[in-house]
PDB file of N, CA and C in Angstrom:
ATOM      1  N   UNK A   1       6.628 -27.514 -10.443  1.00  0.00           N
ATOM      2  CA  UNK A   1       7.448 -26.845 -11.373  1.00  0.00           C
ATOM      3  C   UNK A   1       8.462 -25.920 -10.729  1.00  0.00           C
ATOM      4  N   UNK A   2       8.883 -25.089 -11.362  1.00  0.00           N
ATOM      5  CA  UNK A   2       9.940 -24.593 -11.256  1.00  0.00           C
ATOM      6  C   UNK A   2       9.628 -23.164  -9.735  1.00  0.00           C
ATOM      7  N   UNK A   3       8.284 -22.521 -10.348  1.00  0.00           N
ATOM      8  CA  UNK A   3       7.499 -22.020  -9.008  1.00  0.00           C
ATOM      9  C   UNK A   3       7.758 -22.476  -7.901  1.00  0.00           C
ATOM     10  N   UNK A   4       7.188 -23.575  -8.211  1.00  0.00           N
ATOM     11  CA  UNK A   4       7.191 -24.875  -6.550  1.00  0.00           C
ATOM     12  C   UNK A   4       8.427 -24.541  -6.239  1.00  0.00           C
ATOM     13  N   UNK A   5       9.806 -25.148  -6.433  1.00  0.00           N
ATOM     14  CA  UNK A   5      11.080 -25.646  -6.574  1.00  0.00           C
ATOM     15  C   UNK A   5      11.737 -23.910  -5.684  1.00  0.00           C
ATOM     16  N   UNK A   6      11.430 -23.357  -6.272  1.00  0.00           N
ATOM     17  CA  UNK A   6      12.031 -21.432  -6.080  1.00  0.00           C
ATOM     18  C   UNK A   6      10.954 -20.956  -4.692  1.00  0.00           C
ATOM     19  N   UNK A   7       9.861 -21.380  -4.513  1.00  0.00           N
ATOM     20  CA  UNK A   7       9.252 -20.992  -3.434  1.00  0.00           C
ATOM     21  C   UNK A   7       8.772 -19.782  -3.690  1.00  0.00           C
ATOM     22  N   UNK A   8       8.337 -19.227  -5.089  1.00  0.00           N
ATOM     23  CA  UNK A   8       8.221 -17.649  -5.779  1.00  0.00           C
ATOM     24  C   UNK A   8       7.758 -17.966  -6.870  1.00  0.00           C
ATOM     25  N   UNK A   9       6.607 -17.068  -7.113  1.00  0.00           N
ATOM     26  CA  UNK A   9       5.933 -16.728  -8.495  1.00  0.00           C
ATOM     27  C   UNK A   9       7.026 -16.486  -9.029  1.00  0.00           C
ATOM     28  N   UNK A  10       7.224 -16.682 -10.158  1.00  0.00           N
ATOM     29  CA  UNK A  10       8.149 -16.452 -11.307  1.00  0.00           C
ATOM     30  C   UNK A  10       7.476 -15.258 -12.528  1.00  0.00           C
ATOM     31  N   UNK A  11       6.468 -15.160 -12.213  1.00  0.00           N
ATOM     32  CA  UNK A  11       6.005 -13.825 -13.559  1.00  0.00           C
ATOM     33  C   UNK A  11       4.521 -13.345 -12.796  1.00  0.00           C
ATOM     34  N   UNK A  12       4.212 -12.043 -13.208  1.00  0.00           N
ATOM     35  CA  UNK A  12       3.128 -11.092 -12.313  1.00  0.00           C
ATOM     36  C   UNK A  12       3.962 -10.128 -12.240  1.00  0.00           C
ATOM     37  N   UNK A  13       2.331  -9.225 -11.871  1.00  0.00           N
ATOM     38  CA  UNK A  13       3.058  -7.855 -11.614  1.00  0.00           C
ATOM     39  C   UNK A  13       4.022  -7.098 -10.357  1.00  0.00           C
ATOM     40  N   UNK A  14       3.735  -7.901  -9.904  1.00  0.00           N
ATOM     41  CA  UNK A  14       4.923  -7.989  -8.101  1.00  0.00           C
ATOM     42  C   UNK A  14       6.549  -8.870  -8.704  1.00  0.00           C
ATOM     43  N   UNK A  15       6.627  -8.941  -9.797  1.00  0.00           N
ATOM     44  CA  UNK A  15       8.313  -9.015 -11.028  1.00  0.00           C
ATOM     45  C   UNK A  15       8.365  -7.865 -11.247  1.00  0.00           C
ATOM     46  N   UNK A  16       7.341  -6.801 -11.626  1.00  0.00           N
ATOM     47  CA  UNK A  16       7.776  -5.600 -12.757  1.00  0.00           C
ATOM     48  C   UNK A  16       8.584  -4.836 -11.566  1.00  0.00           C
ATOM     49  N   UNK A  17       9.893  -4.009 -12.781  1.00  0.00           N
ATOM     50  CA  UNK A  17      10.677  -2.960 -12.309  1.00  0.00           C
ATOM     51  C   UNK A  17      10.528  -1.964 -12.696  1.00  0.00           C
ATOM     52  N   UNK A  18       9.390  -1.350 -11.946  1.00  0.00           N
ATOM     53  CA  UNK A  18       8.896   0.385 -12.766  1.00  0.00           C
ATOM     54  C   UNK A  18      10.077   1.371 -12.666  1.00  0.00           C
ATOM     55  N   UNK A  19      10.061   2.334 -13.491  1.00  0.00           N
ATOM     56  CA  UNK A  19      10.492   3.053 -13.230  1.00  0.00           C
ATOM     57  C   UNK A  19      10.022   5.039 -13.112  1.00  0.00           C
ATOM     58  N   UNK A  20      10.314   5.542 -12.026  1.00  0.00           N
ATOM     59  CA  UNK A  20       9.247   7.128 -12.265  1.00  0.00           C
ATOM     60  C   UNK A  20       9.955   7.896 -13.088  1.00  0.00           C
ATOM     61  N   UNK A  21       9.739   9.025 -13.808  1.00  0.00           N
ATOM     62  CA  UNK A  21      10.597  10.147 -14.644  1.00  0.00           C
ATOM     63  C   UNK A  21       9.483  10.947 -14.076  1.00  0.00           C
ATOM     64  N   UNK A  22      10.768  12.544 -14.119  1.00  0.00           N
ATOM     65  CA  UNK A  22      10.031  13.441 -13.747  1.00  0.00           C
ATOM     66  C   UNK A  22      10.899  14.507 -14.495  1.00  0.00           C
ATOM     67  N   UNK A  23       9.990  14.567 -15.979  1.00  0.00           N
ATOM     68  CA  UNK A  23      11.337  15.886 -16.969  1.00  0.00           C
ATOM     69  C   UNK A  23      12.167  14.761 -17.405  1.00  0.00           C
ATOM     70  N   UNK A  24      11.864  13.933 -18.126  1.00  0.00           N
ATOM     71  CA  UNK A  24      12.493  13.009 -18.811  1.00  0.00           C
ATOM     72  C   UNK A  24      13.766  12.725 -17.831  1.00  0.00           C
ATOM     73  N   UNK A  25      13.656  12.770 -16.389  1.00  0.00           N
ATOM     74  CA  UNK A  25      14.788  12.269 -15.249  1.00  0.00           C
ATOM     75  C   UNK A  25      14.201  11.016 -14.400  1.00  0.00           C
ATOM     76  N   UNK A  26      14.885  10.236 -13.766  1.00  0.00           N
ATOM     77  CA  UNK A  26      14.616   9.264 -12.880  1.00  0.00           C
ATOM     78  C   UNK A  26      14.142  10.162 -11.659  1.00  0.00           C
ATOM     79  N   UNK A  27      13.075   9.494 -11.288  1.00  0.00           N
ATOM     80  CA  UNK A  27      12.407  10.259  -9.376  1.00  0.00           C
ATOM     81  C   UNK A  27      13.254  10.164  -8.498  1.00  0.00           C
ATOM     82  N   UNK A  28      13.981   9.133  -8.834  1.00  0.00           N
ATOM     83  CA  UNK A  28      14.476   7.840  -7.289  1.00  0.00           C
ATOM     84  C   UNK A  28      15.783   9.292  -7.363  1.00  0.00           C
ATOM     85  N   UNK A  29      16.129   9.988  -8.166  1.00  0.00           N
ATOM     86  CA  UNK A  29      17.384  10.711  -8.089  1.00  0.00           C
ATOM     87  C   UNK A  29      16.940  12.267  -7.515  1.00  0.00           C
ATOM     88  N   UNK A  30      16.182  12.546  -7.864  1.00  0.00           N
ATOM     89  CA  UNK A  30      15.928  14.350  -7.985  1.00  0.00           C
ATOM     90  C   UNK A  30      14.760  14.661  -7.298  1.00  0.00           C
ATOM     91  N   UNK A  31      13.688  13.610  -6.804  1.00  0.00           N
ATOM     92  CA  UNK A  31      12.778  13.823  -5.680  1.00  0.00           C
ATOM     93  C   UNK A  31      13.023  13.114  -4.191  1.00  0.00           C
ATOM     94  N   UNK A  32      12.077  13.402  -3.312  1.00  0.00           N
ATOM     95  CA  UNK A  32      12.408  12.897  -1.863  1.00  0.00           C
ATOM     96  C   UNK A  32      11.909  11.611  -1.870  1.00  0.00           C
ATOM     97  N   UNK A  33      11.935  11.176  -1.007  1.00  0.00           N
ATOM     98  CA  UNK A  33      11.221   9.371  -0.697  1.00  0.00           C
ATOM     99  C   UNK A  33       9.637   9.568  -0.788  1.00  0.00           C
ATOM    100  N   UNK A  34       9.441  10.666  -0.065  1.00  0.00           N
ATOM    101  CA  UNK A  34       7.746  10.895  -0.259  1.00  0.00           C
ATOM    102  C   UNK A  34       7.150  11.132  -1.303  1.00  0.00           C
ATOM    103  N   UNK A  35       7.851  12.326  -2.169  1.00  0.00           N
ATOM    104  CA  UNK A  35       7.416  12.113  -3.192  1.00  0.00           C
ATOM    105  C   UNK A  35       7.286  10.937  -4.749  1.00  0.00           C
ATOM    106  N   UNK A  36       8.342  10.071  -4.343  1.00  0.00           N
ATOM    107  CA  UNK A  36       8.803   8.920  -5.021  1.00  0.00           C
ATOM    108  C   UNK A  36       7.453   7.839  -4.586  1.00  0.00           C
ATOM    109  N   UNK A  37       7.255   7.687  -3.368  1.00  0.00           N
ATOM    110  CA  UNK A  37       5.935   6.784  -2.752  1.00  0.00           C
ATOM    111  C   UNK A  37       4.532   7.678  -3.178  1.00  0.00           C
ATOM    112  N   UNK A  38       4.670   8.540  -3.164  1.00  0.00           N
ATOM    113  CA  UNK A  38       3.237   9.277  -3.339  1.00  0.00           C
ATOM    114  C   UNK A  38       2.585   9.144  -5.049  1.00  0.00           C
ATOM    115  N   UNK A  39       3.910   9.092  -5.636  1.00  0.00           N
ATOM    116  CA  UNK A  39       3.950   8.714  -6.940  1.00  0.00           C
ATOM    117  C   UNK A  39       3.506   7.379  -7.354  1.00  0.00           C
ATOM    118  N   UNK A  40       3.797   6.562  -6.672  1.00  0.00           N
ATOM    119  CA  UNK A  40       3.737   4.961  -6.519  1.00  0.00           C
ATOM    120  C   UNK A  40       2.407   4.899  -6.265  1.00  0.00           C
ATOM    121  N   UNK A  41       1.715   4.897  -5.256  1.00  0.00           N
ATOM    122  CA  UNK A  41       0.287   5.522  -4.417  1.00  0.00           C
ATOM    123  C   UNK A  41      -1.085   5.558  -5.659  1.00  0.00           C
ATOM    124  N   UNK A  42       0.100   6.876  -6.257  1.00  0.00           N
ATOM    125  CA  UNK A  42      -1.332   7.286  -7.390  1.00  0.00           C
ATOM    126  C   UNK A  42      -1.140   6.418  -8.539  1.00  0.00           C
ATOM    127  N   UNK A  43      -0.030   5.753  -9.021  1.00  0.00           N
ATOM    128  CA  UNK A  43       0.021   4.481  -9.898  1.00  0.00           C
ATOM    129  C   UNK A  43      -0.693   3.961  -9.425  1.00  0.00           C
ATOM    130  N   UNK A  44      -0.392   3.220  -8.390  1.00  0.00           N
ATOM    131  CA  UNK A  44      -1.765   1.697  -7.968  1.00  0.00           C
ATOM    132  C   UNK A  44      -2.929   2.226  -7.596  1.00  0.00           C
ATOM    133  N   UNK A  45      -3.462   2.994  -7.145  1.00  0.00           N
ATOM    134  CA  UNK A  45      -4.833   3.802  -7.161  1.00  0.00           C
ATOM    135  C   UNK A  45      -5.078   3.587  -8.667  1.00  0.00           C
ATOM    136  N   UNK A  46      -4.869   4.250  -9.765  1.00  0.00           N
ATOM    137  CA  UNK A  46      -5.335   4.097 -11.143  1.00  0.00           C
ATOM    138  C   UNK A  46      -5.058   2.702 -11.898  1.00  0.00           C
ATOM    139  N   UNK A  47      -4.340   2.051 -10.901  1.00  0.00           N
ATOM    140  CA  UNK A  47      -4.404   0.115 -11.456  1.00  0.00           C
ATOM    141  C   UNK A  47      -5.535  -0.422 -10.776  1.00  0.00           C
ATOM    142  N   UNK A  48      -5.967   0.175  -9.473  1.00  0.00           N
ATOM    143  CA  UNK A  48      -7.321  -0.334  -9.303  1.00  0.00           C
ATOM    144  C   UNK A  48      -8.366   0.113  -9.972  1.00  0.00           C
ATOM    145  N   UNK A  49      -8.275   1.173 -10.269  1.00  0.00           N
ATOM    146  CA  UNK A  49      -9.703   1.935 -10.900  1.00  0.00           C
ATOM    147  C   UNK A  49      -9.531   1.149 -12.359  1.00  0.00           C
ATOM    148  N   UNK A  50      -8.736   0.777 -12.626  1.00  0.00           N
ATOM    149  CA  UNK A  50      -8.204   0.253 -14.134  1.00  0.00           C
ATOM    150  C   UNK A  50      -9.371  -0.919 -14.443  1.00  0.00           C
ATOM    151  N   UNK A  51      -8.490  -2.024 -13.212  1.00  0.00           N
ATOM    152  CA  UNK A  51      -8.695  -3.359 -12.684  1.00  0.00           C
ATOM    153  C   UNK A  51     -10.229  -3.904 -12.511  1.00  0.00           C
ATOM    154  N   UNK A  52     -11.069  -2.465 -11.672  1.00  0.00           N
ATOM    155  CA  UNK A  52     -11.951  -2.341 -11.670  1.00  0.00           C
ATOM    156  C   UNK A  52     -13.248  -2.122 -12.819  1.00  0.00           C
ATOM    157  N   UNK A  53     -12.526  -0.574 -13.725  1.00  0.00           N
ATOM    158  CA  UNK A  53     -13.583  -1.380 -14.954  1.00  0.00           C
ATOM    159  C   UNK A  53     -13.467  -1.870 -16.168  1.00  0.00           C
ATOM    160  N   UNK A  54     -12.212  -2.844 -15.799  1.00  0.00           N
ATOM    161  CA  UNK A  54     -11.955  -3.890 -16.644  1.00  0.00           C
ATOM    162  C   UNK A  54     -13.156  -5.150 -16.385  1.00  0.00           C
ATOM    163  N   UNK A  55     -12.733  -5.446 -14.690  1.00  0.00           N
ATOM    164  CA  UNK A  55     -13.715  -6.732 -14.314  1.00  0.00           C
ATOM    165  C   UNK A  55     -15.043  -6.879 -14.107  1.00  0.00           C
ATOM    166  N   UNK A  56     -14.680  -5.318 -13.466  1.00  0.00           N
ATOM    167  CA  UNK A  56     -16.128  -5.154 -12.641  1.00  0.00           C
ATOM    168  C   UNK A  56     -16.178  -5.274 -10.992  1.00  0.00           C
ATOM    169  N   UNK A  57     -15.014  -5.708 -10.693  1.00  0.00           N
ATOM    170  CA  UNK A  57     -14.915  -5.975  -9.145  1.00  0.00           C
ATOM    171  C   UNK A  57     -13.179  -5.864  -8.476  1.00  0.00           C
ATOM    172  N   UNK A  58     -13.496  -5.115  -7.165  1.00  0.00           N
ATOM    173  CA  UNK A  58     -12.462  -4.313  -6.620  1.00  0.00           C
ATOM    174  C   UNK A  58     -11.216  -5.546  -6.295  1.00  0.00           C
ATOM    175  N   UNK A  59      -9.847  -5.374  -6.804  1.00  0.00           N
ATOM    176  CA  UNK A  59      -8.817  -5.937  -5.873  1.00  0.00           C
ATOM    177  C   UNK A  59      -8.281  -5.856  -4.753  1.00  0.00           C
ATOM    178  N   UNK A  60      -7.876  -7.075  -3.849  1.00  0.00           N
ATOM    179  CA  UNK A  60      -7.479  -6.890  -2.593  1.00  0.00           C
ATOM    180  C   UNK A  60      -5.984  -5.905  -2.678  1.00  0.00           C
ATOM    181  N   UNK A  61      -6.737  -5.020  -1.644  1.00  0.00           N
ATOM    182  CA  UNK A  61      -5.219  -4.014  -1.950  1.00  0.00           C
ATOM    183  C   UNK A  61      -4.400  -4.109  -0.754  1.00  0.00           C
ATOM    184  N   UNK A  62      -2.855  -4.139  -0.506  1.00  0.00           N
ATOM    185  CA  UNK A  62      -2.160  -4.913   0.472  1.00  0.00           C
ATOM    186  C   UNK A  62      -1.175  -3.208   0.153  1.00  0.00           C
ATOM    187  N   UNK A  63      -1.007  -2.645   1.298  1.00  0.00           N
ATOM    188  CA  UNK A  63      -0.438  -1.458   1.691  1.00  0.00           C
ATOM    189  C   UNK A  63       0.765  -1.746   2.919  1.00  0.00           C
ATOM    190  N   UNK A  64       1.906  -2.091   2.545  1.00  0.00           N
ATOM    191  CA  UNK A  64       3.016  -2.132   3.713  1.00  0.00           C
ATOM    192  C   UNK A  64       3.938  -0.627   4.062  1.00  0.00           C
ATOM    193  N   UNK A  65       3.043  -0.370   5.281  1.00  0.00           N
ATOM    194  CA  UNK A  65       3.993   0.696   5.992  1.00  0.00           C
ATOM    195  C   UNK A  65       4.045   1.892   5.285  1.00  0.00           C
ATOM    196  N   UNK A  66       2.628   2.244   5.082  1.00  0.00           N
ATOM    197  CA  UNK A  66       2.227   3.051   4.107  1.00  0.00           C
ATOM    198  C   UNK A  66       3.040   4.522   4.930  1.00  0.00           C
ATOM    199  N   UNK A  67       2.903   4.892   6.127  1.00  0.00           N
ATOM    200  CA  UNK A  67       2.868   6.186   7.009  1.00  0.00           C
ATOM    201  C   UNK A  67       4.326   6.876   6.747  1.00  0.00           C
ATOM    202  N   UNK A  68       5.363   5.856   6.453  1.00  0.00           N
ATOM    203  CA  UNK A  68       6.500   6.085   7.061  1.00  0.00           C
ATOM    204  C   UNK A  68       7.199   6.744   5.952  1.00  0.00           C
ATOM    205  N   UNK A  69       6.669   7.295   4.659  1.00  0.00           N
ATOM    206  CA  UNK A  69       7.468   8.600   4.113  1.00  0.00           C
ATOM    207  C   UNK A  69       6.255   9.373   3.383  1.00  0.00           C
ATOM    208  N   UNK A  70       5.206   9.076   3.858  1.00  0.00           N
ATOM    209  CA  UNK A  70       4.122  10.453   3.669  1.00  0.00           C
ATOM    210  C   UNK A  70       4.113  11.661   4.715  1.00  0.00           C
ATOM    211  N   UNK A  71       4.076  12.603   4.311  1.00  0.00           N
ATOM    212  CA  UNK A  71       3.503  13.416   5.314  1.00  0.00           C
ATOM    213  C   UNK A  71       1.601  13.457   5.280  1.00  0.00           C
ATOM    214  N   UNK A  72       1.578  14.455   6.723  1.00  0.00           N
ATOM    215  CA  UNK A  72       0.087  14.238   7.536  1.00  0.00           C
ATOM    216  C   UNK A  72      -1.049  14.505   6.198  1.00  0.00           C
ATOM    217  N   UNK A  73      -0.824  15.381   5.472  1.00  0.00           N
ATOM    218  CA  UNK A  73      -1.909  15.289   4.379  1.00  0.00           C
ATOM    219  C   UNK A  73      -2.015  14.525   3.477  1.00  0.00           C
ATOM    220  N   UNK A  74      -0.740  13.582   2.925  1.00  0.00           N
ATOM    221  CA  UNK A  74      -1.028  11.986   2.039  1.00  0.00           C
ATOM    222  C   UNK A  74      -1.646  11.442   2.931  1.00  0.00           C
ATOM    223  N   UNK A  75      -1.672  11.446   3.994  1.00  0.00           N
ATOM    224  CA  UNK A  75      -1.851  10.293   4.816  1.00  0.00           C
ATOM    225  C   UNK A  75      -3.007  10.135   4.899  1.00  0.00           C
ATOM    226  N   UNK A  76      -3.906  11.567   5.070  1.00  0.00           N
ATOM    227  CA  UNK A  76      -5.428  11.715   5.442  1.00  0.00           C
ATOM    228  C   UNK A  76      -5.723  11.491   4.143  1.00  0.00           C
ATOM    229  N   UNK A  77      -5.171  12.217   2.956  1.00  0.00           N
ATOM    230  CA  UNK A  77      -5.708  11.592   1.986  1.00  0.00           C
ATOM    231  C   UNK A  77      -6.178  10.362   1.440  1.00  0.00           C
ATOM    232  N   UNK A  78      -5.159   9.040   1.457  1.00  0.00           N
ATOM    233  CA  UNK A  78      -5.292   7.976   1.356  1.00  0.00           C
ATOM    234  C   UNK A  78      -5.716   7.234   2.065  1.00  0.00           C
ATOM    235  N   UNK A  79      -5.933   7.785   3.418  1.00  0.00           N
ATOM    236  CA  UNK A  79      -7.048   7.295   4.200  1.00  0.00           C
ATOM    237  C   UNK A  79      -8.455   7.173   3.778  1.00  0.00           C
ATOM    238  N   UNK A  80      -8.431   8.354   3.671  1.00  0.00           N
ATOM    239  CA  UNK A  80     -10.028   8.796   3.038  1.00  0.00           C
ATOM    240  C   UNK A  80     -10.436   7.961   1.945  1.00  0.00           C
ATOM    241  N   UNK A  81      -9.562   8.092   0.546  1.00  0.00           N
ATOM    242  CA  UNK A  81      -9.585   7.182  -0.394  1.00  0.00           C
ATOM    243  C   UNK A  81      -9.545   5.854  -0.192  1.00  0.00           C
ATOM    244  N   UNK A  82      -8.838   5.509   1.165  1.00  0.00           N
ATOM    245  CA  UNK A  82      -8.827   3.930   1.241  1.00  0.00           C
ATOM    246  C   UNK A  82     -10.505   3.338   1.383  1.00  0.00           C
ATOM    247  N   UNK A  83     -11.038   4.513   2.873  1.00  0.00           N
ATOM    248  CA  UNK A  83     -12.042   3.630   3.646  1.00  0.00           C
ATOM    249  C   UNK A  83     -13.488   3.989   2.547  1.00  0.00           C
ATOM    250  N   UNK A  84     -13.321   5.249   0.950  1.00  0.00           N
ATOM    251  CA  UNK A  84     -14.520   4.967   0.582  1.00  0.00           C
ATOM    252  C   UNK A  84     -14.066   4.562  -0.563  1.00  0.00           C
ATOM    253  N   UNK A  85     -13.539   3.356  -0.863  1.00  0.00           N
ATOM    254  CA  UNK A  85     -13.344   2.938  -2.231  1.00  0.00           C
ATOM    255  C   UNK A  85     -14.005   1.466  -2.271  1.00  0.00           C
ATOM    256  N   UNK A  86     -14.035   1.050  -1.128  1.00  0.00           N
ATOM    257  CA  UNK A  86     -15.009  -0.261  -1.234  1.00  0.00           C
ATOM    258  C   UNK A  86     -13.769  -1.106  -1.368  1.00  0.00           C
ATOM    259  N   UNK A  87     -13.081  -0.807  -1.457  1.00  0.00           N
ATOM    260  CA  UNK A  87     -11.499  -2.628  -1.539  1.00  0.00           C
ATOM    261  C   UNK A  87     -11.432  -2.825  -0.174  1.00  0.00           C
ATOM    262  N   UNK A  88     -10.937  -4.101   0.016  1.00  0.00           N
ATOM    263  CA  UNK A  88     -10.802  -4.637   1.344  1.00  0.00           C
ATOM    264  C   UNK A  88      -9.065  -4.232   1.011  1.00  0.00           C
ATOM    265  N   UNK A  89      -8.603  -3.742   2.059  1.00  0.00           N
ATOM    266  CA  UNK A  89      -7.344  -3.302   2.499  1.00  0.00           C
ATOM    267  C   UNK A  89      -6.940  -3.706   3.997  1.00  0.00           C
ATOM    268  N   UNK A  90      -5.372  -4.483   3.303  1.00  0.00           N
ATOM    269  CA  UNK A  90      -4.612  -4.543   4.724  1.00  0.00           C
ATOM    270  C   UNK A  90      -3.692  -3.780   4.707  1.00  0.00           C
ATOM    271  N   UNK A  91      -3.470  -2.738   5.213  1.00  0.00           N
ATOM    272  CA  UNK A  91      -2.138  -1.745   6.034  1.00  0.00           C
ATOM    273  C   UNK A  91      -1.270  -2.585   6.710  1.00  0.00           C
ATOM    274  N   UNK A  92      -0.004  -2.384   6.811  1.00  0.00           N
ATOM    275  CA  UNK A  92       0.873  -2.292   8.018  1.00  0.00           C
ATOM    276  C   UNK A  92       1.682  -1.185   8.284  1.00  0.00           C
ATOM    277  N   UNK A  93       1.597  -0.235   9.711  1.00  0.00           N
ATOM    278  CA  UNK A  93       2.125   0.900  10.242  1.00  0.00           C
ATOM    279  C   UNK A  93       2.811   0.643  11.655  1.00  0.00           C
ATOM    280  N   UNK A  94       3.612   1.551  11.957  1.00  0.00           N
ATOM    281  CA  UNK A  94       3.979   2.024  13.106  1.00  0.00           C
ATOM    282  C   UNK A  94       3.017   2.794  13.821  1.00  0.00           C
ATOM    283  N   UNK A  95       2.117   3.657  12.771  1.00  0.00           N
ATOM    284  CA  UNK A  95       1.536   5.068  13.123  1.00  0.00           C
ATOM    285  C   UNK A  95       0.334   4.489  14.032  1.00  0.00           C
ATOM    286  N   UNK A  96       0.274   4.849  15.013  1.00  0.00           N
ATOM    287  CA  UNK A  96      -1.034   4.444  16.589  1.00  0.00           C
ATOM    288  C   UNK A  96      -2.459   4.595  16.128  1.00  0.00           C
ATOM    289  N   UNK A  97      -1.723   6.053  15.256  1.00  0.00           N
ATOM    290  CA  UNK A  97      -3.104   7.239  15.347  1.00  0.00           C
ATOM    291  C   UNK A  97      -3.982   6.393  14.241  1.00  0.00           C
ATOM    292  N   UNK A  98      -4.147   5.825  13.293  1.00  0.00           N
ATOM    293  CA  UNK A  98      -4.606   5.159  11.777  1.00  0.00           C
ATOM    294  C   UNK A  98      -5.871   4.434  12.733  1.00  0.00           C
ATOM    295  N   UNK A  99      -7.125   5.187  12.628  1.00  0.00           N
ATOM    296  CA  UNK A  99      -8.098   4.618  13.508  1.00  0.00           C
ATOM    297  C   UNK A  99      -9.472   4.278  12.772  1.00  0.00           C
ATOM    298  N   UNK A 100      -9.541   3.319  11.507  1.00  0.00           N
ATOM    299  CA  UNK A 100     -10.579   3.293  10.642  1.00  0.00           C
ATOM    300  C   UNK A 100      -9.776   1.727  10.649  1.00  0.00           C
ATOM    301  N   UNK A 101     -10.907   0.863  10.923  1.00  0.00           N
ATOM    302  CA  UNK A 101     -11.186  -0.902  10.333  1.00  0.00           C
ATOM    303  C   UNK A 101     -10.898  -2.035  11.719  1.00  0.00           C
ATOM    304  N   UNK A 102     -10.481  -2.677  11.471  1.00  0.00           N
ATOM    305  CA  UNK A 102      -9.974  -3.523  12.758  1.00  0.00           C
ATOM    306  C   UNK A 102      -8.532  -3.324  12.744  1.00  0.00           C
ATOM    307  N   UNK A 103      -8.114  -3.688  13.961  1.00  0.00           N
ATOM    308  CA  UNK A 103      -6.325  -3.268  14.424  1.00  0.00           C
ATOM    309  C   UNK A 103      -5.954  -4.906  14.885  1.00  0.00           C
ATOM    310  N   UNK A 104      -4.989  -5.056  14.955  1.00  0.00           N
ATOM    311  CA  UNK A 104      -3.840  -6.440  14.961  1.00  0.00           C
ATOM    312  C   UNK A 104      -2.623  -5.982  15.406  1.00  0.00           C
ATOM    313  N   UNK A 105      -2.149  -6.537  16.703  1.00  0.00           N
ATOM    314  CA  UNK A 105      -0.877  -6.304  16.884  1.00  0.00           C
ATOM    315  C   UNK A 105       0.133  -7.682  16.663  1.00  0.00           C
ATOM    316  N   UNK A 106       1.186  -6.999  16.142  1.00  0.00           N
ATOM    317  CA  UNK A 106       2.065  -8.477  15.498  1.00  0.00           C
ATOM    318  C   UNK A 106       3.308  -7.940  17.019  1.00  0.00           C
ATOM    319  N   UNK A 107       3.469  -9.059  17.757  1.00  0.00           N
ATOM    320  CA  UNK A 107       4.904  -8.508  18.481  1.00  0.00           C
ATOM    321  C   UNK A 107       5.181 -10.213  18.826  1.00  0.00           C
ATOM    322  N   UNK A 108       6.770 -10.715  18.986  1.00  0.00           N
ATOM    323  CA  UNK A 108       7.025 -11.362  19.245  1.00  0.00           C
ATOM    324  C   UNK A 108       6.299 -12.835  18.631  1.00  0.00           C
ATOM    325  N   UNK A 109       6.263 -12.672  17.262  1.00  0.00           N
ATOM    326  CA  UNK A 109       6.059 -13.540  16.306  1.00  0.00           C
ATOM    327  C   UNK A 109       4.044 -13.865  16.638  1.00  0.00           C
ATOM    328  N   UNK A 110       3.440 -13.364  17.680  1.00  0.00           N
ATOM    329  CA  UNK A 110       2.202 -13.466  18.171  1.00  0.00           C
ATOM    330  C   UNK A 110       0.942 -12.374  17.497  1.00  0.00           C
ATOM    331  N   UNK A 111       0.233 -12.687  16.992  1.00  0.00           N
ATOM    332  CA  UNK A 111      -0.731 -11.831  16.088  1.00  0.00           C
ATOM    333  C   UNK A 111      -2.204 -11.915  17.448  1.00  0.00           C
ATOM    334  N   UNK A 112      -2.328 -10.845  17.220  1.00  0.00           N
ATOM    335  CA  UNK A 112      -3.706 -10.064  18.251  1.00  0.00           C
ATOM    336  C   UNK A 112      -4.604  -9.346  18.046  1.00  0.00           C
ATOM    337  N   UNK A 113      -5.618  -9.345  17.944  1.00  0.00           N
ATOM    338  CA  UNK A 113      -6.804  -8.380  18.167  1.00  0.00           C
ATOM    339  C   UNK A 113      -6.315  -7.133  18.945  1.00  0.00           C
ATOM    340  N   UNK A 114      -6.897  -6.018  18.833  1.00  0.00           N
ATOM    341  CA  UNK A 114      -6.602  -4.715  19.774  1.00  0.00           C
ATOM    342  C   UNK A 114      -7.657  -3.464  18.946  1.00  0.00           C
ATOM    343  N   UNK A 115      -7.849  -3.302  20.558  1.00  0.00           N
ATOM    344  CA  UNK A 115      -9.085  -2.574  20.275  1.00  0.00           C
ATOM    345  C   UNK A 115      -8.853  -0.751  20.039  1.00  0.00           C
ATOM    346  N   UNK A 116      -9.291   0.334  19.665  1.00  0.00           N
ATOM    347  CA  UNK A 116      -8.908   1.188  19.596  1.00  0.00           C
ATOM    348  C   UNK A 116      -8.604   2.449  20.780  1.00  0.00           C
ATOM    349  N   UNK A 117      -9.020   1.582  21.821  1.00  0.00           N
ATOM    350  CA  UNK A 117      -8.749   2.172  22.998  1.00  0.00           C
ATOM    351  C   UNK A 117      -7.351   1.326  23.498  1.00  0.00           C
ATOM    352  N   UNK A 118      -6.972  -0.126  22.898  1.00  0.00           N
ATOM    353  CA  UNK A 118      -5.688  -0.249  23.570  1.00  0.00           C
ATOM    354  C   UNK A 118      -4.542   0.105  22.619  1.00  0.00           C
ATOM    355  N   UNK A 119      -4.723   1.235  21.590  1.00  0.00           N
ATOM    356  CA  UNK A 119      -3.814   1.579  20.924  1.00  0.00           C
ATOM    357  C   UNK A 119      -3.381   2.897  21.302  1.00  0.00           C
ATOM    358  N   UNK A 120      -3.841   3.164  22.009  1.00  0.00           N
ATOM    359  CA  UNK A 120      -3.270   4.717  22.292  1.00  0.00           C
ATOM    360  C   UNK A 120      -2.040   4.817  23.363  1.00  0.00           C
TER     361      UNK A 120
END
């Protein structure tokens, strides 16, 4: 079908165009990037808890480049929340320091194991 043909889901929630207000204003205008993502963060946090006791069982949660407009206390935060919530989570960061699960280095189209001593 038409899916096939486009190489793309055509409907799901990875289509929707949310939008944040903050004081009946758009975020994307009158807050910073961090706070605009941190906002985002605690949306899908409460779509899992949602998701969860709707089904009964946790969704795979897929986090791209979570580090790069939190500061150090989102960061520990959602750490924390990540590793005791029971979802299997994949991250992708720049950040070295992110030292909870298994590590993978992607360079030169080549995917790797790496241990937490060869990340430092």
């Amino acid at each position: 079908g038409l899916e096939l043909r486009n190489r793309s889901s055509m409907v799901g929630p990875h289509r929707d165009d949310w939008q944040f207000t903050l004081g009946g204003q758009s975020m994307q205008s009158h807050v910073s990037q961090g706070e605009v993502r941190s906002a985002l963060l605690a949306f899908k946090i409460s779509e899992v808890n949602q998701f969860h006791d709707r089904c009964g069982h946790r969704p795979l949660f897929l986090l791209d480049d979570f580090s790069s407009e939190l500061d150090e206390e989102r960061r520990n935060f959602l750490l924390r929340f990540l590793a005791e919530s029971g979802l299997q989570v994949f991250v992708t960061t720049t950040d070295q320091k992110v030292a909870a699960g298994k590590k993978f280095e992607v360079a030169g189209g080549q995917c790797r194991p790496i241990s937490f001593d060869d990340s430092k």
